[in-house]
Each structure stands twice: as structure tokens, then as C-alpha cells.
PDB file of N, CA and C in Angstrom:
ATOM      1  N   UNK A   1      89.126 123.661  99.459  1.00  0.00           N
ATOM      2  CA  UNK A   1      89.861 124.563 100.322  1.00  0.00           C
ATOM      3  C   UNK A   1      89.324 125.982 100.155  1.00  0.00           C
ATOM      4  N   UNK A   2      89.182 126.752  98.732  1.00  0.00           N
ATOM      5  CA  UNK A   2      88.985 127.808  98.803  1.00  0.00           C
ATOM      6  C   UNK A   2      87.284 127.989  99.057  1.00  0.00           C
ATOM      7  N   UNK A   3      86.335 127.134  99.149  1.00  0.00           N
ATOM      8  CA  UNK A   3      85.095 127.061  99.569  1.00  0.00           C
ATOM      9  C   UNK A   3      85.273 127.679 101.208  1.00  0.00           C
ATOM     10  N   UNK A   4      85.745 126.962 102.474  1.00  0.00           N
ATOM     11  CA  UNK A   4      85.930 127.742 103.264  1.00  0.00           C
ATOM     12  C   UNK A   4      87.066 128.638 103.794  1.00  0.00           C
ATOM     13  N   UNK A   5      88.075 128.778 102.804  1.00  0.00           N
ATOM     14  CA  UNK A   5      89.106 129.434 103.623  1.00  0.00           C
ATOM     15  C   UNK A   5      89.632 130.302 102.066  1.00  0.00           C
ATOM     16  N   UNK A   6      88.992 131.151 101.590  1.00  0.00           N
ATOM     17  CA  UNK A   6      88.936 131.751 100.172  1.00  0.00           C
ATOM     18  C   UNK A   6      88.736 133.324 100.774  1.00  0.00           C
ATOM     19  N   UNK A   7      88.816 133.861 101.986  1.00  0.00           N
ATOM     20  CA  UNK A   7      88.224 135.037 102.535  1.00  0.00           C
ATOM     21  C   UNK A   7      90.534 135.112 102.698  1.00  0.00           C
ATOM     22  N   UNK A   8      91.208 136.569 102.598  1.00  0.00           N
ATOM     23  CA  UNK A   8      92.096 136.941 102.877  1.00  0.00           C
ATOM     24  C   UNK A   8      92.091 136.889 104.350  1.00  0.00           C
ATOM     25  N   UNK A   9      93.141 136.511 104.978  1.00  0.00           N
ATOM     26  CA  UNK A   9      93.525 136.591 106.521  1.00  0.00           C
ATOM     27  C   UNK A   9      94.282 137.708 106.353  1.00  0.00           C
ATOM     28  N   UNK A  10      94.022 139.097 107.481  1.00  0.00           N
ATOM     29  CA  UNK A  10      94.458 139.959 108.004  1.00  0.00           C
ATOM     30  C   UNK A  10      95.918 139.911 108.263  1.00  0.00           C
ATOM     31  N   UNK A  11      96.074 138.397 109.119  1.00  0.00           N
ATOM     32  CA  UNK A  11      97.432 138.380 109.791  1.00  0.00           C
ATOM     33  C   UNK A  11      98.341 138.252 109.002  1.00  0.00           C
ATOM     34  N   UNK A  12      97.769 136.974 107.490  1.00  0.00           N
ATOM     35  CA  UNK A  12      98.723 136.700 106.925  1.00  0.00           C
ATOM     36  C   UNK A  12      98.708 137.828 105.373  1.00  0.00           C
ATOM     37  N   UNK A  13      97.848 138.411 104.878  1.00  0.00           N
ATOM     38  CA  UNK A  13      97.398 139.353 103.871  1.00  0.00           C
ATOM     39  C   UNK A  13      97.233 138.684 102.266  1.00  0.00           C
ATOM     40  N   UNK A  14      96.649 137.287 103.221  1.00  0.00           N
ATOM     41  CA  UNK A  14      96.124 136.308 101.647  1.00  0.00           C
ATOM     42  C   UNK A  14      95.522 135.137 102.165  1.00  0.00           C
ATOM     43  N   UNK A  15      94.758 134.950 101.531  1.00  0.00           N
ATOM     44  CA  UNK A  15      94.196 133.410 102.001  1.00  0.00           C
ATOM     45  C   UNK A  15      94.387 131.870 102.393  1.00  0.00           C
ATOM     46  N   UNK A  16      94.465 131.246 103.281  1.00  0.00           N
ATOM     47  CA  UNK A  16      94.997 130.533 103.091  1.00  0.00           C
ATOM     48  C   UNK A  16      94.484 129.527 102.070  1.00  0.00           C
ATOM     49  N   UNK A  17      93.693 129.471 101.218  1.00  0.00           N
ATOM     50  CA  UNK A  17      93.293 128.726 100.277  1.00  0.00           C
ATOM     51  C   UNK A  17      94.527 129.120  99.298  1.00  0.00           C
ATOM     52  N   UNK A  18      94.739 130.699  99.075  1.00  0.00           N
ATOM     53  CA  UNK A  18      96.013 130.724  97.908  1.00  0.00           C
ATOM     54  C   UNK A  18      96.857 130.498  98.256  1.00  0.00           C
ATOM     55  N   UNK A  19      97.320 130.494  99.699  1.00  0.00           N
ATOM     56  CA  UNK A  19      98.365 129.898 100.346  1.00  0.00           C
ATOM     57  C   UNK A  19      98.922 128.787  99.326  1.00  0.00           C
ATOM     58  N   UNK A  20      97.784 128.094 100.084  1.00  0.00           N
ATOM     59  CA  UNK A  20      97.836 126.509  99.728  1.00  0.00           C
ATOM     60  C   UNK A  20      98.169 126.030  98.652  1.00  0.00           C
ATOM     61  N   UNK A  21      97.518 126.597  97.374  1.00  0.00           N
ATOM     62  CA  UNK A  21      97.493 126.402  96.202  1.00  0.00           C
ATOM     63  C   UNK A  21      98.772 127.244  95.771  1.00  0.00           C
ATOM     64  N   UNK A  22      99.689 127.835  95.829  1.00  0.00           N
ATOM     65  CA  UNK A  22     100.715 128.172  95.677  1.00  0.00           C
ATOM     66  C   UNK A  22     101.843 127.035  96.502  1.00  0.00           C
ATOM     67  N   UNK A  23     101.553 126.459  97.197  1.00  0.00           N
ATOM     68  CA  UNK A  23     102.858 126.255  97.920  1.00  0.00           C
ATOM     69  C   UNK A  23     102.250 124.250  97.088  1.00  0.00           C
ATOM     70  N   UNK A  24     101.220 123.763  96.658  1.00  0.00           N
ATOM     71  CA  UNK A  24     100.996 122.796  95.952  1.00  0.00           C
ATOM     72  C   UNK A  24     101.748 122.788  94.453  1.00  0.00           C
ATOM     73  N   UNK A  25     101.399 123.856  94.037  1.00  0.00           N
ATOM     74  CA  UNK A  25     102.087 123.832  92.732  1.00  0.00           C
ATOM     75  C   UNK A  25     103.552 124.009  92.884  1.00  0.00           C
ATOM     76  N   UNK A  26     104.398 124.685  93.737  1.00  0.00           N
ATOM     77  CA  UNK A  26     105.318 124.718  93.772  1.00  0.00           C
ATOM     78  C   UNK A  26     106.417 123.179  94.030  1.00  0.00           C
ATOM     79  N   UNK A  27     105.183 122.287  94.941  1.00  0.00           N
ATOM     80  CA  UNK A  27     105.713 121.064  94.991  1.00  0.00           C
ATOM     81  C   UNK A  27     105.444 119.862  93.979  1.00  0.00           C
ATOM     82  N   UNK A  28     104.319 120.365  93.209  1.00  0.00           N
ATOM     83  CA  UNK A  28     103.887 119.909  91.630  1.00  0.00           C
ATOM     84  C   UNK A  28     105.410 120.076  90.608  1.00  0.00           C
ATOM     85  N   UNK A  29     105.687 121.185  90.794  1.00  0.00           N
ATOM     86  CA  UNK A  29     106.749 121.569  89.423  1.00  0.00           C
ATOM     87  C   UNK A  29     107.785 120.681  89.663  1.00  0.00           C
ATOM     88  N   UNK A  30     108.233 120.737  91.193  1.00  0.00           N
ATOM     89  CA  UNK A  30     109.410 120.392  92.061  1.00  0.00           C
ATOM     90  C   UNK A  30     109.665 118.868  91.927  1.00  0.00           C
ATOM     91  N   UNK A  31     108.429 118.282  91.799  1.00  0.00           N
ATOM     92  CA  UNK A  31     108.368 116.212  91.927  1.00  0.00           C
ATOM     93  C   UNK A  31     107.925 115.963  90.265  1.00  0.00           C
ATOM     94  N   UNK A  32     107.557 116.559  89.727  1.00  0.00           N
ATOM     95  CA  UNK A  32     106.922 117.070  87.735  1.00  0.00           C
ATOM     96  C   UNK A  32     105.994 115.961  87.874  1.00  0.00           C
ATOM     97  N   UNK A  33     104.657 116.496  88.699  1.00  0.00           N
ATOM     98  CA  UNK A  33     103.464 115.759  89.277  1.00  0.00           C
ATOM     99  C   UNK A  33     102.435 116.732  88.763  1.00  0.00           C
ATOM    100  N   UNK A  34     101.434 116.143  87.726  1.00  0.00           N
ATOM    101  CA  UNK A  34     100.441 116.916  87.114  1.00  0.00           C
ATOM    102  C   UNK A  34      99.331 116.541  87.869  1.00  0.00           C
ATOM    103  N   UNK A  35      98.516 117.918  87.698  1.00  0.00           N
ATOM    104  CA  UNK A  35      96.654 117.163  88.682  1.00  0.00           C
ATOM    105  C   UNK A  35      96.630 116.156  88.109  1.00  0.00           C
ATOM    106  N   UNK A  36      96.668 115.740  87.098  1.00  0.00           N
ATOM    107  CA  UNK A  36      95.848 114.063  86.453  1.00  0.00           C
ATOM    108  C   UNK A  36      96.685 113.505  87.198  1.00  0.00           C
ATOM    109  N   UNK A  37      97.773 113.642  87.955  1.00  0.00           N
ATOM    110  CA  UNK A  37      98.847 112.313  88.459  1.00  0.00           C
ATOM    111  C   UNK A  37      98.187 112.049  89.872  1.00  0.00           C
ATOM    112  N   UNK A  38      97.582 113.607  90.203  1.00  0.00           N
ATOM    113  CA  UNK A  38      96.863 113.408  91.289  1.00  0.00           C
ATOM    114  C   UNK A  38      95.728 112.720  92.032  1.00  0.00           C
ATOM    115  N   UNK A  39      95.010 113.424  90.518  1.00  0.00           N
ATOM    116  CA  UNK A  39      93.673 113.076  90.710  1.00  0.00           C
ATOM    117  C   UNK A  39      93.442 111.519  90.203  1.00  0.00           C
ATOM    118  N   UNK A  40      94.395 110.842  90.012  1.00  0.00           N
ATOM    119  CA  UNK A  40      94.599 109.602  89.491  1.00  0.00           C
ATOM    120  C   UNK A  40      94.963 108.539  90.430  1.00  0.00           C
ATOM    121  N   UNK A  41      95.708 109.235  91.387  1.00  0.00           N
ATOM    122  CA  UNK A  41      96.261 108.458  92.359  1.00  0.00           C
ATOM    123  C   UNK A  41      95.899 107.564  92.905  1.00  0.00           C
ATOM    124  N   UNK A  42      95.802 106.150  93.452  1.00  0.00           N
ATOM    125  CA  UNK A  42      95.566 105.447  94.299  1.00  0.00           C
ATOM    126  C   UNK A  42      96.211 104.623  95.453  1.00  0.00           C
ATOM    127  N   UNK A  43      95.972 104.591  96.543  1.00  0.00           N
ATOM    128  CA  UNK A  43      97.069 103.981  97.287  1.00  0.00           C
ATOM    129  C   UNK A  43      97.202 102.016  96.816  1.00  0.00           C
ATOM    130  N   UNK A  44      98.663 101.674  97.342  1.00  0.00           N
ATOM    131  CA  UNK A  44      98.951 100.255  97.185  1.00  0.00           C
ATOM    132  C   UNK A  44      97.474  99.595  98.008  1.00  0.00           C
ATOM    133  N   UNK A  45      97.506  98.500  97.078  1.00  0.00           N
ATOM    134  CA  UNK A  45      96.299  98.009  97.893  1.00  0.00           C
ATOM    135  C   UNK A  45      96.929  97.131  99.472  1.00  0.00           C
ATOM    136  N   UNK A  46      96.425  96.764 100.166  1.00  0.00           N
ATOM    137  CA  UNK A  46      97.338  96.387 101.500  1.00  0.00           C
ATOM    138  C   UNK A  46      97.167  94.634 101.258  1.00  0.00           C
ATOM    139  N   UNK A  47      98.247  94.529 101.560  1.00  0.00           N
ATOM    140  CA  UNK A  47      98.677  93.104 101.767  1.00  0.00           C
ATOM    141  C   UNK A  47      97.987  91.955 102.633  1.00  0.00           C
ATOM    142  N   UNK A  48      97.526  90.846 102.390  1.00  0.00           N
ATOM    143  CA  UNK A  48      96.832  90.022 103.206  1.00  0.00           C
ATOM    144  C   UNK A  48      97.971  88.797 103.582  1.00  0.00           C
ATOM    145  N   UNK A  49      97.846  88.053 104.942  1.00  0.00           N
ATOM    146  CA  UNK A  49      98.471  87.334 105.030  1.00  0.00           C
ATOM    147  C   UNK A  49      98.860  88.016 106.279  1.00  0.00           C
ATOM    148  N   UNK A  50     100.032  87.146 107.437  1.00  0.00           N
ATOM    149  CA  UNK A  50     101.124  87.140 107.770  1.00  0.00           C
ATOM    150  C   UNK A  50     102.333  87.120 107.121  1.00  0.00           C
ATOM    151  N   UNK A  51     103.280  88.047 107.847  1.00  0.00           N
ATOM    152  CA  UNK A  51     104.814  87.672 106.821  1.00  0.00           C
ATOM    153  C   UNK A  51     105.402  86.775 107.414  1.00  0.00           C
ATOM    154  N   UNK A  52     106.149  86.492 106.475  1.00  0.00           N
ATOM    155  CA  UNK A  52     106.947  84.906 106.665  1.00  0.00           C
ATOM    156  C   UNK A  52     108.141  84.730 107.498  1.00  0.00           C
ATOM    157  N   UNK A  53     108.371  84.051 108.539  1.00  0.00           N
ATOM    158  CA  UNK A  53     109.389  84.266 109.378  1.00  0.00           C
ATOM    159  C   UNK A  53     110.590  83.643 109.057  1.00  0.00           C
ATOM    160  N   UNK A  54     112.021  84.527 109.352  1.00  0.00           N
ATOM    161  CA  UNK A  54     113.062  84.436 108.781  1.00  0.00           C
ATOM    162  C   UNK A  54     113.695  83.363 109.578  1.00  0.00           C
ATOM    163  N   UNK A  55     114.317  82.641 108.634  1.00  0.00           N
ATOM    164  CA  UNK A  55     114.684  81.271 109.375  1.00  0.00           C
ATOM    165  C   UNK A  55     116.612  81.818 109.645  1.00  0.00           C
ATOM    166  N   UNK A  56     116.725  81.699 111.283  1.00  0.00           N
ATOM    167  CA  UNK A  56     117.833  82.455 111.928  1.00  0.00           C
ATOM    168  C   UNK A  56     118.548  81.619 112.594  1.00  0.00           C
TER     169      UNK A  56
END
């Protein structure tokens, strides 16, 4: 993020890279989600098959 967007915006009088990174950590503290939880992350792997139809 701060590679291209690390320059202060006029309109807003900060970057949105620190934007960003302020309003991340704030939702880091908020869920008590560390970078390693992040950078760790992986999604569920997806399910194979059809689901099974409910007998009605």
C-alpha cells in the first residue's frame, strides 16, 4: 500500500497508505488479531461433492 499511495493527499492531509494502516490496527486491537494471525491465514479449503438432499 504505502509503495503507491505513501505520498500525503491534499484533500485528505495524510496518506492513504497511513490511512489504512491506522484504521487496520485499530481493527487488529478490536478482533485481538496479530500480523502472524494474518499473515498466517488461510482460507477453508472448498468442499467437493454435491450436498445431500433433505428427505421432506
Amino acid at each position: 500500500m504505502r509503495q503507491w499511495h505513501g505520498e500525503v493527499d491534499p484533500a485528505f492531509g495524510q496518506s492513504p497508505a497511513d490511512a489504512y494502516a491506522m484504521y487496520l490496527e485499530d481493527k487488529q486491537r478490536e478482533y485481538g488479531i496479530s500480523d502472524d494471525d494474518l499473515k498466517n491465514w488461510r482460507p477453508e479449503k472448498p468442499k467437493r461433492g454435491r450436498r445431500k438432499k433433505k428427505n421432506s
